[in-house]
N, C-alpha and C. Protein backbone atom coordinates (compact mmCIF):
# COMPACT_ATOMS: atom_id res chain seq x y z
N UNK A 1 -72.05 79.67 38.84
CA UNK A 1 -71.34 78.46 38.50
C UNK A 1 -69.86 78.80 38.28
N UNK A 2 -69.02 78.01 38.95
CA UNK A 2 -67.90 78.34 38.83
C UNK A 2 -66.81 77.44 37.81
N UNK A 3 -66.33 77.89 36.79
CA UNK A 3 -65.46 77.51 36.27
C UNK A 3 -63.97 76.77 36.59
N UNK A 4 -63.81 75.59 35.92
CA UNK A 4 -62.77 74.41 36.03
C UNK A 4 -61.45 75.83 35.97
N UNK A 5 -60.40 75.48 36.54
CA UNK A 5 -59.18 75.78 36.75
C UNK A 5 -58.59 75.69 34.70
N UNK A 6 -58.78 74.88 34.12
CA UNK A 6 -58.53 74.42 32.52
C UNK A 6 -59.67 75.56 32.10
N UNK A 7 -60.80 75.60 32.34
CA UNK A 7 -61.57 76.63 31.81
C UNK A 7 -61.42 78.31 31.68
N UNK A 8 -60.53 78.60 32.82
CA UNK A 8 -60.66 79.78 33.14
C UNK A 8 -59.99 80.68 31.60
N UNK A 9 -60.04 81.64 31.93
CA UNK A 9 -59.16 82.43 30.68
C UNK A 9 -57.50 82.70 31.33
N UNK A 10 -56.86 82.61 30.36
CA UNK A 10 -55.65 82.73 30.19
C UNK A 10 -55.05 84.01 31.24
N UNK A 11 -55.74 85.06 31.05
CA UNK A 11 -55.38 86.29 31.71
C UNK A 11 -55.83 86.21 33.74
N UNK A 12 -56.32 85.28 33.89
CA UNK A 12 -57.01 85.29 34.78
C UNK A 12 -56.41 84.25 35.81
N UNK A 13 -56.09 83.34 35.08
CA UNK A 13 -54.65 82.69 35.88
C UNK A 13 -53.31 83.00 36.05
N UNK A 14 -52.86 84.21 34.87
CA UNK A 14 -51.58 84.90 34.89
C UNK A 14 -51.90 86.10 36.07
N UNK A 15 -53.14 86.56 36.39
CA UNK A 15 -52.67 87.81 36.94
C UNK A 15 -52.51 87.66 38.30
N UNK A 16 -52.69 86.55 39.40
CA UNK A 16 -51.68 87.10 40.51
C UNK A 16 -50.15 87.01 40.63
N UNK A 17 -49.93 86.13 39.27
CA UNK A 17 -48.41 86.08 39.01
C UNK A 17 -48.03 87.60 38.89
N UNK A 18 -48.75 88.23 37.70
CA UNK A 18 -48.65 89.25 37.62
C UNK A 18 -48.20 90.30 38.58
N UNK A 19 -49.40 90.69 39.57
CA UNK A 19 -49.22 91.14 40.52
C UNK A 19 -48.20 90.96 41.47
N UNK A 20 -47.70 89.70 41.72
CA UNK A 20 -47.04 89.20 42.84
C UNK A 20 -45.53 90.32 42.17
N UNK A 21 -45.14 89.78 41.02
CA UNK A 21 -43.76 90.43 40.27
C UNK A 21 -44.11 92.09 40.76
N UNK A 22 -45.19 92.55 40.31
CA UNK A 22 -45.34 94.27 40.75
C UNK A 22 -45.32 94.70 41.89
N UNK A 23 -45.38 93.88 42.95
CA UNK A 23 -45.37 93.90 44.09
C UNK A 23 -44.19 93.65 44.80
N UNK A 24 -43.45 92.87 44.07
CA UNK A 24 -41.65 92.52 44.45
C UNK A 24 -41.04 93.38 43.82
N UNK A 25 -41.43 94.06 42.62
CA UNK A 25 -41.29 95.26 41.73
C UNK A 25 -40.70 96.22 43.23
N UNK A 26 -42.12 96.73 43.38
CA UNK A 26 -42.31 97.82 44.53
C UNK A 26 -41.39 97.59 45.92
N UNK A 27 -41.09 96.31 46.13
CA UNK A 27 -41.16 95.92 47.73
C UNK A 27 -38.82 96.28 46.90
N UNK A 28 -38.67 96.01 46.02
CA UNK A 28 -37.19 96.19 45.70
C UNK A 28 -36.83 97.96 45.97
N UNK A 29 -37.93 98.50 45.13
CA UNK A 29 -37.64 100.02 45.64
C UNK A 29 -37.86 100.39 46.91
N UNK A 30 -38.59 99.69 47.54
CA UNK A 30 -38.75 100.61 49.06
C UNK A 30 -37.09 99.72 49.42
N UNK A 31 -36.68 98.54 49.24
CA UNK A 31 -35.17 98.22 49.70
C UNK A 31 -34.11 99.45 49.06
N UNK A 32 -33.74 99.81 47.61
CA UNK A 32 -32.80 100.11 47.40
C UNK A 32 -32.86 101.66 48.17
N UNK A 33 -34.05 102.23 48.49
CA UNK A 33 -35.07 103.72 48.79
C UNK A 33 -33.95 103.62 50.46
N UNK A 34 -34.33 102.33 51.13
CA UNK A 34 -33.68 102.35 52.33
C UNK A 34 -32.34 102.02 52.46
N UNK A 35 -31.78 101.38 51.54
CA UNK A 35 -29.99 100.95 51.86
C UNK A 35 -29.42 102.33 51.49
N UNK A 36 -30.29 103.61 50.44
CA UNK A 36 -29.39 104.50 50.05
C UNK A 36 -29.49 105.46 51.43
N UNK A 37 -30.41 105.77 51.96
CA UNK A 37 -31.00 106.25 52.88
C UNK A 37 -29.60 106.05 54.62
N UNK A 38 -29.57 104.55 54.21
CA UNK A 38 -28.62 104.30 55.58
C UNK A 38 -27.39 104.43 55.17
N UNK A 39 -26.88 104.08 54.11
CA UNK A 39 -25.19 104.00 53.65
C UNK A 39 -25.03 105.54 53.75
N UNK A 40 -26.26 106.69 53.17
CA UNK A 40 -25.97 108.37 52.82
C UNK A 40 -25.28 108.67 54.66
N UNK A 41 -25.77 107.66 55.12
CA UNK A 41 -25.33 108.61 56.84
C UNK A 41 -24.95 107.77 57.90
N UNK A 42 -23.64 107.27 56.81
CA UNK A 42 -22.67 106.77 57.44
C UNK A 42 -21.36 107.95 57.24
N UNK A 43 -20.41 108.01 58.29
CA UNK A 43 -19.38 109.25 57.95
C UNK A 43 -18.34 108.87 56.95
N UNK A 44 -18.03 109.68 56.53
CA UNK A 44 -17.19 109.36 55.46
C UNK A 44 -15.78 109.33 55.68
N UNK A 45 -15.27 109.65 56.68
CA UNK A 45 -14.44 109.71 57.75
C UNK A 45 -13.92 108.00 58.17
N UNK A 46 -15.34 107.32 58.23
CA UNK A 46 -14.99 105.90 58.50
C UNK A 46 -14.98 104.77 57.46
N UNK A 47 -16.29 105.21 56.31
CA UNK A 47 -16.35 104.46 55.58
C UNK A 47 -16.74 105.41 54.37
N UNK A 48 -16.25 105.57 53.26
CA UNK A 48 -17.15 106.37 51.95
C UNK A 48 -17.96 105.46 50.78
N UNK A 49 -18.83 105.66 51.28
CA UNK A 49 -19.60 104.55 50.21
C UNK A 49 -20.41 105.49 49.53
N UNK A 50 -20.02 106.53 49.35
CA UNK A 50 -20.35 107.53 47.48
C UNK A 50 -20.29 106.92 46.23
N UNK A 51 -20.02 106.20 46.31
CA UNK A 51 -19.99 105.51 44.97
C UNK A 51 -21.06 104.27 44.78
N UNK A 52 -21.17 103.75 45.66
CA UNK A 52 -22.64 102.73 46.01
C UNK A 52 -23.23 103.26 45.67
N UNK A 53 -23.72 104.33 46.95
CA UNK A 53 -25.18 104.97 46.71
C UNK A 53 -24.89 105.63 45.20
N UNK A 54 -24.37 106.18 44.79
CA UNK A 54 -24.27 106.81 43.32
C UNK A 54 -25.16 105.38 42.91
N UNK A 55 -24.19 104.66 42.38
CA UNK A 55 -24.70 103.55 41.70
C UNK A 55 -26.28 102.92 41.66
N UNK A 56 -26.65 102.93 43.28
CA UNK A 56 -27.56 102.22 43.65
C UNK A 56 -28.89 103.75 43.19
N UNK A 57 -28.36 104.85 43.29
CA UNK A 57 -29.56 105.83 42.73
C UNK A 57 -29.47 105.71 41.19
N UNK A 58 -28.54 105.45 40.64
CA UNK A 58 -28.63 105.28 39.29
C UNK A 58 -30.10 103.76 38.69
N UNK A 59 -29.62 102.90 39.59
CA UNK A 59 -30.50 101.62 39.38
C UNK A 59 -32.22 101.67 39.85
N UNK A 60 -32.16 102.89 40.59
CA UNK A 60 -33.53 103.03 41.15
C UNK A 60 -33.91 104.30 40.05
N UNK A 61 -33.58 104.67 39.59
CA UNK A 61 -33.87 105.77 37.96
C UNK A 61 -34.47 104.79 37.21
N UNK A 62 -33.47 103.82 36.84
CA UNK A 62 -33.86 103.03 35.24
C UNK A 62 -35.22 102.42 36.30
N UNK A 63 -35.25 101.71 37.45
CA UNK A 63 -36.67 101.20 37.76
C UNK A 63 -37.59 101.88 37.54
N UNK A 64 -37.51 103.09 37.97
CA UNK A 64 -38.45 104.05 38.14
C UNK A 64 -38.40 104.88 36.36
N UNK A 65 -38.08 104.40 35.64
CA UNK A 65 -38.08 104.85 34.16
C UNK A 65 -39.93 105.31 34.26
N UNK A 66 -40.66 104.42 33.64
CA UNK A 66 -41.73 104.80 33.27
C UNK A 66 -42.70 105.86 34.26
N UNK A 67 -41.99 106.04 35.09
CA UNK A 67 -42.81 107.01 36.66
C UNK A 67 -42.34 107.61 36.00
N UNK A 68 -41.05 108.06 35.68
CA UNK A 68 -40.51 109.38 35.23
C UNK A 68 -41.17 110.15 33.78
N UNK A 69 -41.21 109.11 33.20
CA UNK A 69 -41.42 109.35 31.55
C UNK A 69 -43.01 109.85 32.00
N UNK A 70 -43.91 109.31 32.42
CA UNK A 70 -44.95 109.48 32.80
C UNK A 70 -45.67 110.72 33.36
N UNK A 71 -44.47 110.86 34.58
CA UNK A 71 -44.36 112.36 35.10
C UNK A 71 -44.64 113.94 33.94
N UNK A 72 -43.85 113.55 33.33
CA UNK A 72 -43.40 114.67 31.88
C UNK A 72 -44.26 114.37 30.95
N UNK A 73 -45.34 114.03 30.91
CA UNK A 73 -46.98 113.95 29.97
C UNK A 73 -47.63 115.25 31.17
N UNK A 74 -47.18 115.22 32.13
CA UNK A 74 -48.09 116.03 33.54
C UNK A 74 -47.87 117.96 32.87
N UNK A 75 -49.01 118.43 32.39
CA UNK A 75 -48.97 119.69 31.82
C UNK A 75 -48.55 120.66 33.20
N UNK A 76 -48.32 120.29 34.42
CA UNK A 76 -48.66 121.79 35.61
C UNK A 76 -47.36 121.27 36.12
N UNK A 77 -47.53 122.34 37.01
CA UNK A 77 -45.79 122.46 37.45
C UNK A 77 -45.91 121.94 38.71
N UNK A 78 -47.51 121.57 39.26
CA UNK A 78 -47.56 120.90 40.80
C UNK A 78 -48.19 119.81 40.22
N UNK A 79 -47.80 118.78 40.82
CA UNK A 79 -48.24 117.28 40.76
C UNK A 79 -48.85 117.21 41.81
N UNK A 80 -50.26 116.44 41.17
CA UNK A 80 -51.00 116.09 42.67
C UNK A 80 -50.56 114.51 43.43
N UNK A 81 -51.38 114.80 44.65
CA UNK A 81 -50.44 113.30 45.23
C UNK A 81 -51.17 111.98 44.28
N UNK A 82 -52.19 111.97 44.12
CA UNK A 82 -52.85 111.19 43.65
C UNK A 82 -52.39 110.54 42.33
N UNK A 83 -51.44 111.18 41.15
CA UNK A 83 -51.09 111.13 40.27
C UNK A 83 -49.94 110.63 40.83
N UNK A 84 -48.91 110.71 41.64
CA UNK A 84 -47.93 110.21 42.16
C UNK A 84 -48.02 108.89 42.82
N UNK A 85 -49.44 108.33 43.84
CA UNK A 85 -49.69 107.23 43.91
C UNK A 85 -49.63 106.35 42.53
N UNK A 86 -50.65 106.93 41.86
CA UNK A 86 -51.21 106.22 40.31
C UNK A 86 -50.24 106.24 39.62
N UNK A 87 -48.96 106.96 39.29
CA UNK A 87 -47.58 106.54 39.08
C UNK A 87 -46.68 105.79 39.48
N UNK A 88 -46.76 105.31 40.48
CA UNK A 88 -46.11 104.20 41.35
C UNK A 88 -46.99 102.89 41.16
N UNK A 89 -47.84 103.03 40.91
CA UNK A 89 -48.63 102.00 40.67
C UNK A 89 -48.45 101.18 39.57
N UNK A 90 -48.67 102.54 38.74
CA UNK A 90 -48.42 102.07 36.83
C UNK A 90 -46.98 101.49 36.65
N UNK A 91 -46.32 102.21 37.47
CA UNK A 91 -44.73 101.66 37.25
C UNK A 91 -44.29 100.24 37.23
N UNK A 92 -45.05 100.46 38.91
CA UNK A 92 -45.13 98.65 38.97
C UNK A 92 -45.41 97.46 38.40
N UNK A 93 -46.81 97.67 37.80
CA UNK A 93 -47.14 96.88 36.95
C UNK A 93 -46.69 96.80 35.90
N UNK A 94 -45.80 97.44 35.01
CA UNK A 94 -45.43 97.55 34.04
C UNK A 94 -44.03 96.46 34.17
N UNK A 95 -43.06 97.21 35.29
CA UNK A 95 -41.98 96.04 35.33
C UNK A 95 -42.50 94.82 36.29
N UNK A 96 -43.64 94.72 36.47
CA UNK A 96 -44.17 93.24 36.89
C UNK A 96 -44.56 92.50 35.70
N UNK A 97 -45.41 93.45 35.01
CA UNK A 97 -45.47 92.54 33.45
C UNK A 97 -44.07 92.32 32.56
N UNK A 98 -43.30 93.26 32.16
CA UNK A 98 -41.90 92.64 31.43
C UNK A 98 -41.25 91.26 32.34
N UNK A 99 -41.49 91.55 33.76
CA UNK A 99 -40.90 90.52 34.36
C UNK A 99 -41.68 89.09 34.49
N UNK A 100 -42.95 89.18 34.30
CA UNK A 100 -43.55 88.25 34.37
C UNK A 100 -43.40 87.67 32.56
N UNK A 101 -43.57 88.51 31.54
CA UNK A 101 -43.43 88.26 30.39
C UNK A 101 -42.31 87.45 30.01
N UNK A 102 -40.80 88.41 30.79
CA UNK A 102 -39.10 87.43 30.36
C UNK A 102 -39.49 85.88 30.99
N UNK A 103 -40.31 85.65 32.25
CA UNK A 103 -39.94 84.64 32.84
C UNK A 103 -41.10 83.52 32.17
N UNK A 104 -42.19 84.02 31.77
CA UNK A 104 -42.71 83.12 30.37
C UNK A 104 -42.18 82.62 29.79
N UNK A 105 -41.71 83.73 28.87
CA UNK A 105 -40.95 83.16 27.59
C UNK A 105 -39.36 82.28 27.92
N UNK A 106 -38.91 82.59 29.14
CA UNK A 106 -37.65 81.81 29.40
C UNK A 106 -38.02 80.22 29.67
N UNK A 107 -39.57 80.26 30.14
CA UNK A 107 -39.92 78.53 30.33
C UNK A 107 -40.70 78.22 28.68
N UNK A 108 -40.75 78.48 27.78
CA UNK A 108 -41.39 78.03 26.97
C UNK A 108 -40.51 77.08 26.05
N UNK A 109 -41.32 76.11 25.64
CA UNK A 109 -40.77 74.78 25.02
C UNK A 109 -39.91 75.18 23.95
N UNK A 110 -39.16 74.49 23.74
CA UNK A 110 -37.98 75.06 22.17
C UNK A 110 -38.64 74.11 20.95
């Protein structure tokens, strides 16, 4: 038997919102991953955009905060890939939830 849309639980209607944010989360780093990627090899001769990419690796750090912090709980000096998926993962969801959380609370009644 399937439950009314009003019935469901709370968590259960938030989470493809959820997801969707962790997923635009992710889909922003594979963008900033590729603009630094193309601006790094352009000549500098014609154009120097060192200071972008500076910038733009600085902004993909603070995203990637909790991958990092996460990383450094890791006791061995080789990381497996698997822990590196499951870090990218966790990351995501994490700034999918703050982001899904700010944009809650920014619609809630005064």
């Amino acid at each position: 038997m399937a439950l009314a849309p009003a019935q469901r639980p709370a968590w259960r209607a938030w989470l493809p919102l959820l997801l969707l944010y962790a997923a635009l989360h992710y889909l922003l780093l594979l963008i900033l991953d590729s603009v630094v990627f193309l601006f790094a090899h352009f000549p500098p001769q014609l154009i120097d955009l060192s200071p972008v990419v500076i910038a733009i690796t600085y902004l993909q750090q603070a995203l990637n905060l909790p991958r990092i912090l996460l990383r450094y709980v890791w006791l061995s000096e080789v990381t497996p890939g698997w822990l590196n998926l499951l870090l990218t993962i966790v990351n995501s969801l994490v700034f999918g939830a703050l982001w899904f959380a700010w944009r809650k609370w920014q619609q809630r009644p005064l």
